[in-house]
N, C-alpha and C. Protein backbone atom coordinates (compact mmCIF):
# COMPACT_ATOMS: atom_id res chain seq x y z
N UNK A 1 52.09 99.64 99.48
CA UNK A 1 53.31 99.14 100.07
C UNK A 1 53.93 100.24 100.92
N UNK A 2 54.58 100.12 101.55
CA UNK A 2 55.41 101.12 103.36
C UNK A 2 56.47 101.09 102.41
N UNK A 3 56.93 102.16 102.59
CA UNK A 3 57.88 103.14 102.33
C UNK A 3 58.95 102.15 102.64
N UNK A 4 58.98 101.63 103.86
CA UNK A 4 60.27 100.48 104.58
C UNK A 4 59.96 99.40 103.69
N UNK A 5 59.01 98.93 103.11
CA UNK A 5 59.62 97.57 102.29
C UNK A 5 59.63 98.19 100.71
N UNK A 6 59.43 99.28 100.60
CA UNK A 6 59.89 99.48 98.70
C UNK A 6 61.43 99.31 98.87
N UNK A 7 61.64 98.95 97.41
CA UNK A 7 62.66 98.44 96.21
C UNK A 7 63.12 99.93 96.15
N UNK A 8 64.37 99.79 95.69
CA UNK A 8 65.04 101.02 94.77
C UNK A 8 65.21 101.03 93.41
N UNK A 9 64.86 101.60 92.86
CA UNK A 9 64.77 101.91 91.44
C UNK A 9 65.84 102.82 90.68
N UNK A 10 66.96 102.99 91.16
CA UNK A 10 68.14 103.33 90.86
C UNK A 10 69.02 103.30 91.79
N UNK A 11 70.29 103.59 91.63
CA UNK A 11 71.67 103.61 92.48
C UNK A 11 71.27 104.92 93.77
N UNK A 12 71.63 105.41 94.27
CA UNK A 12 71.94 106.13 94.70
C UNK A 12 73.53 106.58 95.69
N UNK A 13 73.56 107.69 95.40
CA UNK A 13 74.86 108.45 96.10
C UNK A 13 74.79 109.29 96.50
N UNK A 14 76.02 109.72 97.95
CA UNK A 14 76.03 110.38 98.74
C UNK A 14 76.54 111.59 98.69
N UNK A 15 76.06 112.44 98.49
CA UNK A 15 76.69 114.38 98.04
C UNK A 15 76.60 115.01 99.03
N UNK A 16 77.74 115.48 99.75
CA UNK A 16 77.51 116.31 100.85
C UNK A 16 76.40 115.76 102.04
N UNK A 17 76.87 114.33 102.65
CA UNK A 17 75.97 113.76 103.55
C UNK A 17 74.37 113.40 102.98
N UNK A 18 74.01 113.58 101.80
CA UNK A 18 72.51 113.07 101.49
C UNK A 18 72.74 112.38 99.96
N UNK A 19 71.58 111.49 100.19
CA UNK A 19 71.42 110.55 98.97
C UNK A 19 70.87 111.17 98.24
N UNK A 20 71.33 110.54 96.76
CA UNK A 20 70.18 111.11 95.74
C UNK A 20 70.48 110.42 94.96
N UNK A 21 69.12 109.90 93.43
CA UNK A 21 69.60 108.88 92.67
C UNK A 21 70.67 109.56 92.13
N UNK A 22 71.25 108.15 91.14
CA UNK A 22 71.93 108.61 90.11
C UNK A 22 72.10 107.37 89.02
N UNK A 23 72.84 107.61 87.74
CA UNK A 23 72.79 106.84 87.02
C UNK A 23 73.68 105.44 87.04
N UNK A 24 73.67 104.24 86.86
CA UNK A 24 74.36 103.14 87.16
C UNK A 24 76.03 103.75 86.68
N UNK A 25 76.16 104.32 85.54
CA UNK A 25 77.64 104.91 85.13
C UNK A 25 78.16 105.49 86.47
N UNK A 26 77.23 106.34 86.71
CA UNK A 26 78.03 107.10 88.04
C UNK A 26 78.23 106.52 89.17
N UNK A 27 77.37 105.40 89.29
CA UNK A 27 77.40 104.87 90.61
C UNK A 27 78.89 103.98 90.40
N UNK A 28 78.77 103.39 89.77
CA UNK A 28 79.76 102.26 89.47
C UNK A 28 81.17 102.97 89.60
N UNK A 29 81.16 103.99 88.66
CA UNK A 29 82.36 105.16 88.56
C UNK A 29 83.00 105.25 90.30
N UNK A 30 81.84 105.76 90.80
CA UNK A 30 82.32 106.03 92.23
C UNK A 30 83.16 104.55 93.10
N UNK A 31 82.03 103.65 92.99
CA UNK A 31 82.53 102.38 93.72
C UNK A 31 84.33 102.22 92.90
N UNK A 32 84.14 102.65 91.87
CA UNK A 32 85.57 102.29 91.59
C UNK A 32 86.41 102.84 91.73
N UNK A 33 86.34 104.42 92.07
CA UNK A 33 87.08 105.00 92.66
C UNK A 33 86.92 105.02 94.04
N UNK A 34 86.72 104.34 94.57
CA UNK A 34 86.67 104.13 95.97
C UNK A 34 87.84 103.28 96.06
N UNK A 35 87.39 101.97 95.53
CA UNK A 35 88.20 100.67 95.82
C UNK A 35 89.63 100.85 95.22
N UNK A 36 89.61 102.12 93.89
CA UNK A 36 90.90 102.32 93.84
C UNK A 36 91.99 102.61 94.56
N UNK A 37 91.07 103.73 95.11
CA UNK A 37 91.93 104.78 96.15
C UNK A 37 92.35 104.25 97.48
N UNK A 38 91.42 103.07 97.94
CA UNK A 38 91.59 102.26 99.02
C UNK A 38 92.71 101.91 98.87
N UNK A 39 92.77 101.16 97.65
CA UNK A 39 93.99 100.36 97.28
C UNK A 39 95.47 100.81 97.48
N UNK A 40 94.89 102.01 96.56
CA UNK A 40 96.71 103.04 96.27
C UNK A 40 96.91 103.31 97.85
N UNK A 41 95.79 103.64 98.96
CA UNK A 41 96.05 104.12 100.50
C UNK A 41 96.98 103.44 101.00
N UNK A 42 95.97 102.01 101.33
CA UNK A 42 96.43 101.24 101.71
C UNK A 42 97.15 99.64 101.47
N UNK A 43 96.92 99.73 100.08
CA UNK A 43 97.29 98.36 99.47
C UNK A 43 96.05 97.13 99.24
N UNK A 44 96.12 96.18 98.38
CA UNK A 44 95.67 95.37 98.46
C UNK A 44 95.50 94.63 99.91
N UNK A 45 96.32 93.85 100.27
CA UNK A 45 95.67 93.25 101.43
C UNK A 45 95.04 93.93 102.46
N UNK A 46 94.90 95.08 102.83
CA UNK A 46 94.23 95.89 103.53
C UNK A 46 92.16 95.72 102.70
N UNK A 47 92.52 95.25 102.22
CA UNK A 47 90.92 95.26 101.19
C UNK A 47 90.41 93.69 101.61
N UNK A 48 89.01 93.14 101.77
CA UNK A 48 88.44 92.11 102.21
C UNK A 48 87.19 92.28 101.17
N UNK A 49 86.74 91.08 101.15
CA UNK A 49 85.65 90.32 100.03
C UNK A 49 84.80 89.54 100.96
N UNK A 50 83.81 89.67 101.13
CA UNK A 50 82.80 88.32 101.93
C UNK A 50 81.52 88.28 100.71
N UNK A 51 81.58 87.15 100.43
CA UNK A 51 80.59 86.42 99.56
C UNK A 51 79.41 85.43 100.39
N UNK A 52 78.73 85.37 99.64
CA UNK A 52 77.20 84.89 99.71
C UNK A 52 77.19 83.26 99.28
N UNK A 53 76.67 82.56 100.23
CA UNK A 53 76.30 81.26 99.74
C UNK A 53 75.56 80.73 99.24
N UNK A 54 74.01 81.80 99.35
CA UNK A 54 72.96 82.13 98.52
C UNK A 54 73.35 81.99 97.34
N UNK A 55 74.22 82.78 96.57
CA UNK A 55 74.94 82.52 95.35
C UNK A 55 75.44 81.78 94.55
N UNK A 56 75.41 82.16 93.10
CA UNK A 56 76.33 80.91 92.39
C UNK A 56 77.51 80.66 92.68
N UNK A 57 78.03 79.46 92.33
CA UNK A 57 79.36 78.88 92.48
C UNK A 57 80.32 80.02 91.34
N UNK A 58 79.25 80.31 90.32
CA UNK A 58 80.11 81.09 89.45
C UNK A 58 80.28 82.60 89.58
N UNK A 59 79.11 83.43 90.38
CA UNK A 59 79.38 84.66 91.04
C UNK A 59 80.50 84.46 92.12
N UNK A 60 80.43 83.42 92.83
CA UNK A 60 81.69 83.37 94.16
C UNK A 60 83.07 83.27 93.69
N UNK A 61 83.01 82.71 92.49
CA UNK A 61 84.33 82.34 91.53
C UNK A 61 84.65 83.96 91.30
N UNK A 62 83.81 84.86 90.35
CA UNK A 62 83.91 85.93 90.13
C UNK A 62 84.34 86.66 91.24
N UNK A 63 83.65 86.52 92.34
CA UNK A 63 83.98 87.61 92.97
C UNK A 63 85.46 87.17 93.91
N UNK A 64 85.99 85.84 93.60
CA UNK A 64 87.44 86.05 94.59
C UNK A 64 88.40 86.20 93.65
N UNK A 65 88.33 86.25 91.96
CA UNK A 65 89.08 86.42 90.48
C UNK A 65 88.96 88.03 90.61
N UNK A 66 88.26 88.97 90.98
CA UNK A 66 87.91 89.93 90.97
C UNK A 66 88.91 90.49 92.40
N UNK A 67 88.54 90.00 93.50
CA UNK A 67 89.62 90.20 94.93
C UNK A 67 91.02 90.04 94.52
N UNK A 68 91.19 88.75 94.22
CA UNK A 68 92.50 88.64 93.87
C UNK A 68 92.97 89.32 92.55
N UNK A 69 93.03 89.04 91.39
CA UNK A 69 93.47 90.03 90.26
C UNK A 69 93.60 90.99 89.70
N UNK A 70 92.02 91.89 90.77
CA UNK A 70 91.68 93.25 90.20
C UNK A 70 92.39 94.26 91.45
N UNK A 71 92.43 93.81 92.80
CA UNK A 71 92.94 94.37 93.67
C UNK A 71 93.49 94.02 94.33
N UNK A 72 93.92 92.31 94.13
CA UNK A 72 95.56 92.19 95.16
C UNK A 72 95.29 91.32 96.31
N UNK A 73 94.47 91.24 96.52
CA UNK A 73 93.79 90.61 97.86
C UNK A 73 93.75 89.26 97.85
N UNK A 74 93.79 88.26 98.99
CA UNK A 74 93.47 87.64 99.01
C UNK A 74 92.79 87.03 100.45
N UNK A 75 92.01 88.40 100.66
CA UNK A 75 91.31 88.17 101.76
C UNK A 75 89.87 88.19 101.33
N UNK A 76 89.22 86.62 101.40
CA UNK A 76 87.76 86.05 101.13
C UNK A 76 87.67 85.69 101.36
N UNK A 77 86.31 85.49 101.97
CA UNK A 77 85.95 84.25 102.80
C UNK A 77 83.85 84.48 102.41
N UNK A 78 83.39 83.68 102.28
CA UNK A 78 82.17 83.43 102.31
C UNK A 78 81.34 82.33 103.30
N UNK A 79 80.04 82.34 103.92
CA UNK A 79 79.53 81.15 104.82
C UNK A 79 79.68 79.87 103.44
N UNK A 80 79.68 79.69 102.72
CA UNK A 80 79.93 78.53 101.85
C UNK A 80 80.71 77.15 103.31
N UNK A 81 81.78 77.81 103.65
CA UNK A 81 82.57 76.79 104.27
C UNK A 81 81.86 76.13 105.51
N UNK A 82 80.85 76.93 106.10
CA UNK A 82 80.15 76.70 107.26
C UNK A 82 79.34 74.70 106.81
């Protein structure tokens, strides 16, 4: 298999401009301090969600319960409506 179509086999994150794995704790850790800090910056509505239609009805549920409750937002939109 080419290097361009392998899978990843862990998270990876960015240290000083380069990737390197790391463990799902840390990865997650980070994303959440990201979206925190976004938040406290700039507020919830400054934050956007685009979902997948590929997806379940019950991941899309999750993920605008998650926009709206966990960070304020209520900016979502997914191709669903198309």
């Amino acid at each position: 298999m080419s290097k361009r179509n392998a899978r990843l086999t862990s998270p990876l994150v960015r240290d000083n401009g380069i990737l390197r794995p790391a463990t799902w704790d840390e990865a997650l850790d980070r994303a959440a301090r990201g979206f925190r800090s976004a938040v406290e910056k700039k507020g919830g509505q400054r934050f956007g969600l685009f979902s997948c239609s590929k997806t379940t009805n019950e991941m899309n549920y999750l993920a605008q319960k998650f926009a709206r409750s966990v960070v304020g937002s209520n900016n979502i939109d997914s191709c669903n409506r198309t």
